[in-house]
N, C-alpha and C. Protein backbone atom coordinates (compact mmCIF):
# COMPACT_ATOMS: atom_id res chain seq x y z
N UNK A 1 -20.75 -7.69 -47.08
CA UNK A 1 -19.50 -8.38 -46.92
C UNK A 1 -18.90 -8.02 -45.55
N UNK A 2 -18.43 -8.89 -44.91
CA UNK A 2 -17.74 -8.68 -43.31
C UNK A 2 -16.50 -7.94 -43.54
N UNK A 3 -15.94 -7.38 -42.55
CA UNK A 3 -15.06 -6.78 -42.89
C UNK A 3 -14.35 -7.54 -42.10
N UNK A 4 -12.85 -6.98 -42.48
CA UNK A 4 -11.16 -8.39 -42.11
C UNK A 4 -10.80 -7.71 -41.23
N UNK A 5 -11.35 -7.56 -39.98
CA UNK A 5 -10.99 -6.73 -39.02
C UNK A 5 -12.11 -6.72 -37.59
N UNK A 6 -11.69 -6.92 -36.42
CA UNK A 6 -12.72 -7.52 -35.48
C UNK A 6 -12.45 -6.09 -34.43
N UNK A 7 -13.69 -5.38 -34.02
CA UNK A 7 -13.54 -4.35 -33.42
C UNK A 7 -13.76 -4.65 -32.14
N UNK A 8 -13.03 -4.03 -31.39
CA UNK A 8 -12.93 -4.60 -29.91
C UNK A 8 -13.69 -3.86 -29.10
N UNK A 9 -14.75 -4.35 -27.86
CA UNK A 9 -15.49 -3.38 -27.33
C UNK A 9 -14.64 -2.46 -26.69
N UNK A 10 -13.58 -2.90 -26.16
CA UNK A 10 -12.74 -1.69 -25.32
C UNK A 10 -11.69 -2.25 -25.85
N UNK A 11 -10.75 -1.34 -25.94
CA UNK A 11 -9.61 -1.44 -26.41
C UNK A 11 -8.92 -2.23 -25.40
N UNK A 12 -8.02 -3.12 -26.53
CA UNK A 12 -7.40 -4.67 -26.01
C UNK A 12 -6.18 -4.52 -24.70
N UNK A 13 -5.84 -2.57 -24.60
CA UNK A 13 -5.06 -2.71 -23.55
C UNK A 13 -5.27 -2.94 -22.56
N UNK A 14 -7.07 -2.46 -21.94
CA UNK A 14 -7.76 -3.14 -21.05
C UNK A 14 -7.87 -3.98 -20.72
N UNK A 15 -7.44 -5.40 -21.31
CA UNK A 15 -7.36 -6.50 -20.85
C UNK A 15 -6.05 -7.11 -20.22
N UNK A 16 -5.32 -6.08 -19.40
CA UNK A 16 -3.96 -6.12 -19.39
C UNK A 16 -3.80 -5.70 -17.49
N UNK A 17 -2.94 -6.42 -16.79
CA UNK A 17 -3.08 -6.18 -15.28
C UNK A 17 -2.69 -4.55 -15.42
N UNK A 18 -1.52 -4.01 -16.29
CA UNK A 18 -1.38 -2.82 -16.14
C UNK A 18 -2.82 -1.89 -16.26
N UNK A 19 -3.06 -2.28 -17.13
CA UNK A 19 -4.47 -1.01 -17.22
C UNK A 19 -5.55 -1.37 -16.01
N UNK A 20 -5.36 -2.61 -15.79
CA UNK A 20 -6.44 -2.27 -14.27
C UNK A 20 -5.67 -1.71 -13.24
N UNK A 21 -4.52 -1.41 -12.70
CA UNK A 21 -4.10 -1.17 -11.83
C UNK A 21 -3.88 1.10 -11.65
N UNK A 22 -4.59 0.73 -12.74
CA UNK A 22 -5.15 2.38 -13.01
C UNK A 22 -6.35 2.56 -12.02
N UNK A 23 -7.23 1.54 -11.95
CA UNK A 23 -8.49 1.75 -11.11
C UNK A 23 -7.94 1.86 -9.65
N UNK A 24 -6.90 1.47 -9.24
CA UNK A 24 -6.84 2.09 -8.18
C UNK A 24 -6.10 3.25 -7.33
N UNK A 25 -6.06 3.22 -6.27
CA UNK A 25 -5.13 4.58 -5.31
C UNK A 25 -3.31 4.03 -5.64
N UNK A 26 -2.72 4.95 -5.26
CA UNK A 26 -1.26 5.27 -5.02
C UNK A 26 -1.07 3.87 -4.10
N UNK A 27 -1.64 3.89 -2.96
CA UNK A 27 -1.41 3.07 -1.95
C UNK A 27 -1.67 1.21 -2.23
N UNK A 28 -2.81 1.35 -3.05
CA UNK A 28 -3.37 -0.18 -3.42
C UNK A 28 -2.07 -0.70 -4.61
N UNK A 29 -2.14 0.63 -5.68
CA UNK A 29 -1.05 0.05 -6.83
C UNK A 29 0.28 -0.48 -6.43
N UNK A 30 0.83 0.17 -5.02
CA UNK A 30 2.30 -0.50 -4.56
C UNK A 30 2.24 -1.78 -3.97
N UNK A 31 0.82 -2.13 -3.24
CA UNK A 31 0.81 -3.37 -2.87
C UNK A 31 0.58 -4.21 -3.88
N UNK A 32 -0.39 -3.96 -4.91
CA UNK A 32 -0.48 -5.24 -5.69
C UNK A 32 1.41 -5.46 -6.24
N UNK A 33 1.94 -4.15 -6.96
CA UNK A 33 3.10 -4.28 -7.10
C UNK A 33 4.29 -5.19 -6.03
N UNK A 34 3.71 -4.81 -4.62
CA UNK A 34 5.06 -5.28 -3.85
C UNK A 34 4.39 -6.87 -3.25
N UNK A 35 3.66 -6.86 -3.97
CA UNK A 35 3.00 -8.56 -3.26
C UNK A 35 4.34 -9.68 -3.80
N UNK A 36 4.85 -9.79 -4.96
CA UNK A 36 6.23 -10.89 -4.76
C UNK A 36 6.75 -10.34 -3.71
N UNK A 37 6.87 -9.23 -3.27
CA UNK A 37 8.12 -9.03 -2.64
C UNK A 37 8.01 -9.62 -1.05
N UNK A 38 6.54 -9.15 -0.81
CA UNK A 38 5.99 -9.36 0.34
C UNK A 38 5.99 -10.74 0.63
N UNK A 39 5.69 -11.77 -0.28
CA UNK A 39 5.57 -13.40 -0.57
C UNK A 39 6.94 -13.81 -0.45
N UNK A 40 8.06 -12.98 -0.71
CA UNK A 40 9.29 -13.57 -0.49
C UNK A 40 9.67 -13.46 0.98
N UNK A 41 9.51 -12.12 1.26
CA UNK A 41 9.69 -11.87 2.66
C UNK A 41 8.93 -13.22 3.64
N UNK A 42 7.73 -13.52 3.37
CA UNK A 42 6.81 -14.13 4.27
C UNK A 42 7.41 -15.71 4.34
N UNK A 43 7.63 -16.24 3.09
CA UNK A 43 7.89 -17.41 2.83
C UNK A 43 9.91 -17.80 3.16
N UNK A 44 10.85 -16.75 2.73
CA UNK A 44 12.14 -17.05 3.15
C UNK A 44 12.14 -16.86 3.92
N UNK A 45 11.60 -16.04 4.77
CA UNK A 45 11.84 -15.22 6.25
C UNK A 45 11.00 -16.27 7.16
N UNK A 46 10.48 -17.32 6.49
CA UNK A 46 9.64 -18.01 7.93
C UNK A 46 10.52 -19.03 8.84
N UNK A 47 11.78 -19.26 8.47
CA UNK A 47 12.84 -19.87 9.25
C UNK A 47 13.83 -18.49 10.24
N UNK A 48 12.99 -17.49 9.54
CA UNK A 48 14.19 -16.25 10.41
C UNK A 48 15.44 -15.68 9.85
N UNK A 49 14.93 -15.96 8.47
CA UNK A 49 16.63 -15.94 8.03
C UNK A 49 16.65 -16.30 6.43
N UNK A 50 16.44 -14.79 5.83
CA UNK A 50 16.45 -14.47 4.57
C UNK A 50 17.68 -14.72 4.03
N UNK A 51 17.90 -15.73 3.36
CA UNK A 51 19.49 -15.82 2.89
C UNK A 51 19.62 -15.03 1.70
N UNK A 52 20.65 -14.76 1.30
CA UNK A 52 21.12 -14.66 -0.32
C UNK A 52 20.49 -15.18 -1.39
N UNK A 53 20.47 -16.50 -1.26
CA UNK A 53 20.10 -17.43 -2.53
C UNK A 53 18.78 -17.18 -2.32
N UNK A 54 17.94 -17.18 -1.57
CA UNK A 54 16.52 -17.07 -1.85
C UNK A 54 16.40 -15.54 -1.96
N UNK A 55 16.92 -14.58 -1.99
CA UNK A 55 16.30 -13.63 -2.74
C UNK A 55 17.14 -13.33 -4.25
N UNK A 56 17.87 -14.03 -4.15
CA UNK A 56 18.37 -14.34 -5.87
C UNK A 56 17.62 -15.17 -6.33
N UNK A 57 17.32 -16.16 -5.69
CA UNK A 57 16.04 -17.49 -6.31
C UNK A 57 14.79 -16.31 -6.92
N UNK A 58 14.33 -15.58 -5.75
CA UNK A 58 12.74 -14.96 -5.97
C UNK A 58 13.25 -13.15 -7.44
N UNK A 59 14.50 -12.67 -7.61
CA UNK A 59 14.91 -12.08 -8.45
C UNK A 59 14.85 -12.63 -9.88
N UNK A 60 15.78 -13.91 -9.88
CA UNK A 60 15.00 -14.48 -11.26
C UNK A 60 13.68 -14.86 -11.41
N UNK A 61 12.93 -15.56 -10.58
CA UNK A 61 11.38 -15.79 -10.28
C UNK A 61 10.75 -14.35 -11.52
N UNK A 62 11.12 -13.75 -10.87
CA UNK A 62 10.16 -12.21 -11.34
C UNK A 62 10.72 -11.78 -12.33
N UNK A 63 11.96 -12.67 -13.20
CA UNK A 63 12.27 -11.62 -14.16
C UNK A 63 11.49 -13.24 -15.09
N UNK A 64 11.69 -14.32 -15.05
CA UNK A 64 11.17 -15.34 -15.61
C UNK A 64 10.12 -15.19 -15.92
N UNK A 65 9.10 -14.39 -15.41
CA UNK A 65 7.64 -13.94 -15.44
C UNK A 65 7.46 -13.06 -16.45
N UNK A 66 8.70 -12.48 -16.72
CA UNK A 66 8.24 -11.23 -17.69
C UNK A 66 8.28 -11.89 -18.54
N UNK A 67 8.61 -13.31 -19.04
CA UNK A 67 8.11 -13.94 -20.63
C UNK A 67 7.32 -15.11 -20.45
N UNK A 68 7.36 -15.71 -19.18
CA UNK A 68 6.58 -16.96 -18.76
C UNK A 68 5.32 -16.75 -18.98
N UNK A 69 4.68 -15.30 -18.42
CA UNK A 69 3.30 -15.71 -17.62
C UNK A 69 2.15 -15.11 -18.79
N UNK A 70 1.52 -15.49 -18.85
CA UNK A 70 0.27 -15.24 -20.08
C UNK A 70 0.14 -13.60 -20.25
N UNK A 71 0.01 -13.38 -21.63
CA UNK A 71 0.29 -12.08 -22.01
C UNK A 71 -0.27 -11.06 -21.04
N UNK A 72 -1.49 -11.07 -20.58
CA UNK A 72 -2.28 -10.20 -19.91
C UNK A 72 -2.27 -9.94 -18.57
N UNK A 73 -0.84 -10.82 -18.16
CA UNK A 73 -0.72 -10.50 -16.39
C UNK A 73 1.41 -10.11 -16.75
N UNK A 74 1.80 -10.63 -18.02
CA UNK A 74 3.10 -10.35 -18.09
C UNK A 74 3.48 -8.93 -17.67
N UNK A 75 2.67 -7.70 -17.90
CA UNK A 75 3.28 -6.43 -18.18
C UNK A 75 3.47 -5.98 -16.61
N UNK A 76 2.82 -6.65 -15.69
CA UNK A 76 2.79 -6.10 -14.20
C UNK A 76 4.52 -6.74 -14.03
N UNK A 77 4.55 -7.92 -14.42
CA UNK A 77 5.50 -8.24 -14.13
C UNK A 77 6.81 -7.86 -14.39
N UNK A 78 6.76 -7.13 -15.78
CA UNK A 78 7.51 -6.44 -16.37
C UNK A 78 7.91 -4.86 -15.26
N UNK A 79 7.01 -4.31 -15.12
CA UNK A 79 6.89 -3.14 -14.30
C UNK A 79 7.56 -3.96 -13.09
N UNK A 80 7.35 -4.75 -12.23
CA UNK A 80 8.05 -5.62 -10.93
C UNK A 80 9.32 -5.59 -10.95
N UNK A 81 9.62 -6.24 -12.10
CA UNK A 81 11.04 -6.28 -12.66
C UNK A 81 12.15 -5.17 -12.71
N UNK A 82 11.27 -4.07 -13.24
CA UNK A 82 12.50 -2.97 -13.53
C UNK A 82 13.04 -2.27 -12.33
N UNK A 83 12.36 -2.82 -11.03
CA UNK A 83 13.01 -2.50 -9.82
C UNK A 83 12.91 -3.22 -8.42
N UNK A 84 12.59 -4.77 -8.71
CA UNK A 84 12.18 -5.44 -8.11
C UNK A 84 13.16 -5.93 -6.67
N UNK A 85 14.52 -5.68 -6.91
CA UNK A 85 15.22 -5.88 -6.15
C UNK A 85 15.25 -4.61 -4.86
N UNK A 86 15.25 -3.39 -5.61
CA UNK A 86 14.66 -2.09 -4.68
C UNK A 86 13.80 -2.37 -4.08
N UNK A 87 12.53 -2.80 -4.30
CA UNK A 87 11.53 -3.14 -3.60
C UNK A 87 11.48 -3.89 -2.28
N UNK A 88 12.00 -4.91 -2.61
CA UNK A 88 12.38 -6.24 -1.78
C UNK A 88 12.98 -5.46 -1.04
N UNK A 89 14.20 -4.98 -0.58
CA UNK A 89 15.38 -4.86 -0.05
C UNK A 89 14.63 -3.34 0.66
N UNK A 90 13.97 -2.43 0.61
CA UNK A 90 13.29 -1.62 1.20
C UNK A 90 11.92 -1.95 1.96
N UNK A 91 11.27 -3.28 1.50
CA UNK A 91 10.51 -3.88 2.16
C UNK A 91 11.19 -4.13 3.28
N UNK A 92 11.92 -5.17 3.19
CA UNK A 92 12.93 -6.01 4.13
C UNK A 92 13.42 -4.87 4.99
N UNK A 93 13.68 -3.66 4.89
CA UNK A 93 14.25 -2.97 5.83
C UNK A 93 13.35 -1.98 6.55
N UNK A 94 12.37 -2.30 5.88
CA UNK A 94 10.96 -1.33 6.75
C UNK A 94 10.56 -2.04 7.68
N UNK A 95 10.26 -3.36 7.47
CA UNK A 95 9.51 -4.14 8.59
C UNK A 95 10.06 -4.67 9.59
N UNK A 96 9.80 -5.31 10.42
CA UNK A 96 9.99 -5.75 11.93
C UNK A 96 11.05 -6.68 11.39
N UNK A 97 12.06 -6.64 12.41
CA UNK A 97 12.97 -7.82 12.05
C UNK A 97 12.85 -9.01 13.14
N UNK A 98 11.48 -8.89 14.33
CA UNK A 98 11.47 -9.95 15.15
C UNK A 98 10.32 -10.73 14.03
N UNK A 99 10.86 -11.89 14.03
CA UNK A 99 9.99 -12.52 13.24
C UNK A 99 8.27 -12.82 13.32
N UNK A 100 8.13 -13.01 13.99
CA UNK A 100 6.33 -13.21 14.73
C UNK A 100 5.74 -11.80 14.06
N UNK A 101 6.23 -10.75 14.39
CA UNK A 101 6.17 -8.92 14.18
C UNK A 101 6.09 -8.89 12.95
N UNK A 102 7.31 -9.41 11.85
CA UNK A 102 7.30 -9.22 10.77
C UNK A 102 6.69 -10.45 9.86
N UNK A 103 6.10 -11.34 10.43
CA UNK A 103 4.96 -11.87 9.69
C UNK A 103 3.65 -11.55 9.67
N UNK A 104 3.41 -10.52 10.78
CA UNK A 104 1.99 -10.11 10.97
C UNK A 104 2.04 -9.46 10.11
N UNK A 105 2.94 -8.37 9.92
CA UNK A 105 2.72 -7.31 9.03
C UNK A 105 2.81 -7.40 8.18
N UNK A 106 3.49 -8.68 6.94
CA UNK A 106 3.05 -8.99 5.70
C UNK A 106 1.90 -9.81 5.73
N UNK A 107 1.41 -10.39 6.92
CA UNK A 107 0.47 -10.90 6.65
C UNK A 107 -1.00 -10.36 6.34
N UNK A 108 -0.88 -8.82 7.18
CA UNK A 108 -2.03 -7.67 7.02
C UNK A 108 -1.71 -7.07 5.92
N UNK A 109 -0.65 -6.74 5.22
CA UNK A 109 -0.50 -6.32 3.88
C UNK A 109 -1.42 -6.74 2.78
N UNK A 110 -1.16 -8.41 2.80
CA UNK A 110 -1.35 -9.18 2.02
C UNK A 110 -2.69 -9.83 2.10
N UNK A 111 -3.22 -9.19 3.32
CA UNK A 111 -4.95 -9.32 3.39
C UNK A 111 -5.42 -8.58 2.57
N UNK A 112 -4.56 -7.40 2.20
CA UNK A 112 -5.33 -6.27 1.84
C UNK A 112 -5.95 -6.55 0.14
N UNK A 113 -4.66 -7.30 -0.14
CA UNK A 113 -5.60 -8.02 -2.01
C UNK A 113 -6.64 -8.43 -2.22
N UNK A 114 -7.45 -9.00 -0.91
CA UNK A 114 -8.84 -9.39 -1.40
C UNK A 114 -9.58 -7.89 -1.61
N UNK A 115 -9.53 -7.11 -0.85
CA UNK A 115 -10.40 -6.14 -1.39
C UNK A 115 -9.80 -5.29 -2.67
N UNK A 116 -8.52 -5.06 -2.73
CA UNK A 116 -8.09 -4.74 -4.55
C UNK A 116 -8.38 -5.70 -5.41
N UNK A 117 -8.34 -7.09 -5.35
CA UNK A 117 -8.63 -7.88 -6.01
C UNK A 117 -10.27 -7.43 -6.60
N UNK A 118 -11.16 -7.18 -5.87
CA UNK A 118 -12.56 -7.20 -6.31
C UNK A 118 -12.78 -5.89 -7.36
N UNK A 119 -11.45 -4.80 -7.10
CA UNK A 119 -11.99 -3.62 -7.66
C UNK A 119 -11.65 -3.60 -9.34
N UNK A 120 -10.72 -4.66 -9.20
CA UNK A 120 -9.91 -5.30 -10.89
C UNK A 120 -10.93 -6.34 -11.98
N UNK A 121 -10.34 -6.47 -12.95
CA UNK A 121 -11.76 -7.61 -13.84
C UNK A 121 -11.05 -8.56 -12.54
N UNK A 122 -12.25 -9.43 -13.19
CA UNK A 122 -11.99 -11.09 -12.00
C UNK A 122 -11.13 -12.24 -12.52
N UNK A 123 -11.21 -11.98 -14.22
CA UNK A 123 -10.23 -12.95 -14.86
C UNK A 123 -8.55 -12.51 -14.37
N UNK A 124 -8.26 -11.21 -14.58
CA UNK A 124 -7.48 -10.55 -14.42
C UNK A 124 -6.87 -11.21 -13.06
N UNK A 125 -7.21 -10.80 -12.14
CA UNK A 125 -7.19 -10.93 -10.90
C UNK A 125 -6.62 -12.33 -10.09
N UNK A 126 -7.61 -13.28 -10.53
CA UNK A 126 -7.76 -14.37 -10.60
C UNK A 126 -6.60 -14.98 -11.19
N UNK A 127 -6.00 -14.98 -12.13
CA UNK A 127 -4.71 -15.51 -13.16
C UNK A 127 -3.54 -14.89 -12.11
N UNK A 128 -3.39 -13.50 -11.74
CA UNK A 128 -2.64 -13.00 -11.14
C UNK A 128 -2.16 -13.07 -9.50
N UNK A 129 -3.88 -14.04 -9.22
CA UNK A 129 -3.25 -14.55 -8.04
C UNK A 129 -2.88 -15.55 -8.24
N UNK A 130 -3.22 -16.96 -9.25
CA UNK A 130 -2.61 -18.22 -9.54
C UNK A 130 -1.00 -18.05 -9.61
N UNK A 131 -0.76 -16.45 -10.59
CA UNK A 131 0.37 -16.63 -10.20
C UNK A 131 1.48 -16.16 -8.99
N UNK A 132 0.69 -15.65 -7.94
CA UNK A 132 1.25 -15.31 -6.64
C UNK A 132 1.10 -16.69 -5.67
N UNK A 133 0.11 -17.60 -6.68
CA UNK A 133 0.42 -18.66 -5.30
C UNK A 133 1.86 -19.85 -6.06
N UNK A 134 1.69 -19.51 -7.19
CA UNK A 134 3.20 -20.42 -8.25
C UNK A 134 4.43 -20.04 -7.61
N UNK A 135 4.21 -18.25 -7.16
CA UNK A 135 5.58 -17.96 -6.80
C UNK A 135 5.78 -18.30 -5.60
N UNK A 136 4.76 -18.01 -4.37
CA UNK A 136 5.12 -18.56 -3.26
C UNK A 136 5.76 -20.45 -3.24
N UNK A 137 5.26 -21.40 -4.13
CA UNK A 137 5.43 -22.31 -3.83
C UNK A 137 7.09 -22.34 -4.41
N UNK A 138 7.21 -21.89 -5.62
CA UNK A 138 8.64 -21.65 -5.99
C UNK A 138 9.85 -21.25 -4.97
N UNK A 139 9.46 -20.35 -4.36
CA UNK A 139 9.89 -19.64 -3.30
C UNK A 139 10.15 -20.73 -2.30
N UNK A 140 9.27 -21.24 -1.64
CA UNK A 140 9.03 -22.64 -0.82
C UNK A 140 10.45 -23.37 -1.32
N UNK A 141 9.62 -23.93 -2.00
CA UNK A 141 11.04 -25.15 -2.68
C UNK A 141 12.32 -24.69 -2.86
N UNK A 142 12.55 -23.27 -3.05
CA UNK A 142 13.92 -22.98 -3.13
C UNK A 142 14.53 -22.94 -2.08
N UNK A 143 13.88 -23.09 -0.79
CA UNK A 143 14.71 -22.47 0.27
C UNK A 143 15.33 -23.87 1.07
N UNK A 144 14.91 -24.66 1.00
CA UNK A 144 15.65 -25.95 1.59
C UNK A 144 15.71 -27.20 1.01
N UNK A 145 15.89 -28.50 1.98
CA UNK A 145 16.07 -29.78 1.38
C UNK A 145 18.00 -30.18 1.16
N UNK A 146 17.94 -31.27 0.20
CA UNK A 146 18.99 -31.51 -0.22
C UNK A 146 19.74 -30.41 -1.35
N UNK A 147 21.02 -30.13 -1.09
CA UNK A 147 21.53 -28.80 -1.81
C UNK A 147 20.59 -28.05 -2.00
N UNK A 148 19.79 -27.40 -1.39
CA UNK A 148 18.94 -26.12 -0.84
C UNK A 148 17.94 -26.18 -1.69
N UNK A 149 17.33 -27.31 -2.52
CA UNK A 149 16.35 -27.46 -3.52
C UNK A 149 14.92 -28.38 -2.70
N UNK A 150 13.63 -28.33 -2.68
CA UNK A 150 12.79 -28.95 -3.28
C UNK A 150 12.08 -29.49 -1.94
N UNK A 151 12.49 -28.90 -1.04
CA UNK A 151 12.09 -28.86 0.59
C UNK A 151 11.32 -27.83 0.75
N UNK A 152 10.24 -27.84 1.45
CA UNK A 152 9.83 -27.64 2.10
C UNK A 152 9.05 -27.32 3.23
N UNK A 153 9.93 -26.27 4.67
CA UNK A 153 10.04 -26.29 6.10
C UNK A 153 8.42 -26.32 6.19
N UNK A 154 8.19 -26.97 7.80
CA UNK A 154 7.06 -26.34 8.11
C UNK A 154 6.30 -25.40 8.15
N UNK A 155 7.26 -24.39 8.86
CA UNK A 155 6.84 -22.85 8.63
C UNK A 155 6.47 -22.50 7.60
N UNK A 156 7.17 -22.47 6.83
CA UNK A 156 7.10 -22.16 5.14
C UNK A 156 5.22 -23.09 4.34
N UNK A 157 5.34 -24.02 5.06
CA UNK A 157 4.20 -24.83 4.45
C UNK A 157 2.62 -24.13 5.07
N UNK A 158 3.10 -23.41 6.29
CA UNK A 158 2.15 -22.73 6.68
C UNK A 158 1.51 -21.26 5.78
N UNK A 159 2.19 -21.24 4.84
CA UNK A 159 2.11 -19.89 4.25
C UNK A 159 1.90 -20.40 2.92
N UNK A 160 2.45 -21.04 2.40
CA UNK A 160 2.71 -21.43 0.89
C UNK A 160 1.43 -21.49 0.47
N UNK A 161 0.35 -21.62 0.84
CA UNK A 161 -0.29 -21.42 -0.28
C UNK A 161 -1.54 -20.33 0.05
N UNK A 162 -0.94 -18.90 0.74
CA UNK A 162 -1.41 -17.76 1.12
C UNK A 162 -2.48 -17.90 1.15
N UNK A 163 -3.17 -18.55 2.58
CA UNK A 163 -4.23 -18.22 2.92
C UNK A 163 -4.58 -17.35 3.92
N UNK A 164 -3.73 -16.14 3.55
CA UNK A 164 -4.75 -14.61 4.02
C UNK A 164 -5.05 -14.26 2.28
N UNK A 165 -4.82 -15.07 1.69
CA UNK A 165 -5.88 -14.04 -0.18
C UNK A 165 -6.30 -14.93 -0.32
N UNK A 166 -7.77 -14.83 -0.79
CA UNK A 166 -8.81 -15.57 -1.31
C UNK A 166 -8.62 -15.62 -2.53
N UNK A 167 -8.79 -16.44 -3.19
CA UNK A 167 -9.29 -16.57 -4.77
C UNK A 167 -10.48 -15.76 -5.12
N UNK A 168 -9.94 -14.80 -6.17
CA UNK A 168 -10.82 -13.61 -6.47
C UNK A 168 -12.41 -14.04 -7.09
N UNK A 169 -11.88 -15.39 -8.08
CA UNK A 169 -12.68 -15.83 -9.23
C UNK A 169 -12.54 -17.68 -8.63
N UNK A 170 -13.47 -18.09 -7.70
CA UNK A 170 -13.15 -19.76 -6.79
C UNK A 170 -13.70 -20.28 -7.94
N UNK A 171 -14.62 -19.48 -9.29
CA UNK A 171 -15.34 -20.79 -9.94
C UNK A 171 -14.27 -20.69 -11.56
N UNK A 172 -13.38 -20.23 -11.47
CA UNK A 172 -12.71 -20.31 -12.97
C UNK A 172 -11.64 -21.39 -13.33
C-alpha cells in the first residue's frame, strides 16, 4: 500500500531563492539582495534625477512582491523588504552622483549576476531574473508620461530591459 505522504529528495526549503543564496559569499548575497535597488538607481536616475515618487513607486514595487511573486522567489523579497529603503538610500549615497559615473557602476554591479546567477538552481534564478526585468519595466513606466504614469524616456528604454544580465535559463 503507498503511503499518504510524498518524500522529498531535498527538503522543500531548497527550492526557495533564500536557501540558494546560502551558496554564496557575503559579497555576492548583498548584490543579488541590492539588485532592485541597483535597477532603481539605474532606471530613475537615467534622466539625472531620482525623484521622490519613483523611489516610493520602486518601495511599494518590493513590498508588492512579498505576496505577488511565486512562492519560491517571494522570501528574497521578503528579506528586500525588511530594509529595502536602507538599502536604496545607502546605495544612492555611495555611488557617483555624475551620472555617466554612476551608471557605470551599477552597470558593473549588475554584470556581476550572470556569474551568481550560474552558482544558484537555474529555475530559481531564471524566475528571479523575470522578475528583475518586471521591476525594471515597472520602474520605467513610473517615472514619466502624462501625470508621471506609463512613459517611457529614452534613456530609461536603454536599460529597461537589463542587458548587462543574461537570462540564466534562455530555454525555459
Amino acid at each position: 500500500m503507498p503511503p499518504f505522504f510524498i518524500i522529498f529528495e531535498r527538503p522543500i526549503f531548497s527550492k526557495t531563492m533564500l536557501y540558494q543564496l546560502e551558496k554564496l559569499n557575503k559579497e555576492e548575497k548583498e548584490l543579488v539582495l541590492n539588485a532592485p535597488a541597483y535597477i532603481t538607481i539605474l532606471i530613475a536616475g537615467a534622466d539625472d534625477d531620482i525623484s521622490e515618487s519613483e523611489i516610493k513607486r520602486s518601495l511599494e514595487l518590493v513590498h508588492i512582491k512579498t505576496f505577488s511573486e511565486s512562492i519560491e522567489i517571494r522570501d528574497i523579497y521578503e528579506k528586500i523588504d525588511a530594509n529595502f529603503d536602507t538599502r536604496l538610500n545607502n546605495l544612492i549615497d555611495s555611488l557617483p552622483s555624475a551620472l555617466d559615473e554612476r551608471e557605470k557602476a551599477v552597470i558593473e554591479a549588475l554584470t556581476k549576476l550572470n556569474a551568481i546567477f550560474h552558482k544558484m538552481d537555474e529555475r530559481l534564478s531564471h524566475k528571479y531574473y523575470l522578475s528583475l526585468l518586471n521591476f525594471s519595466a515597472f520602474i520605467a513606466r513610473a517615472a514619466g508620461g502624462v501625470f508621471g504614469i506609463e512613459r517611457v524616456s529614452f534613456r530609461e528604454e536603454k536599460f529597461v530591459k537589463l542587458p548587462m544580465i543574461n537570462d540564466p535559463n534562455p530555454v525555459a
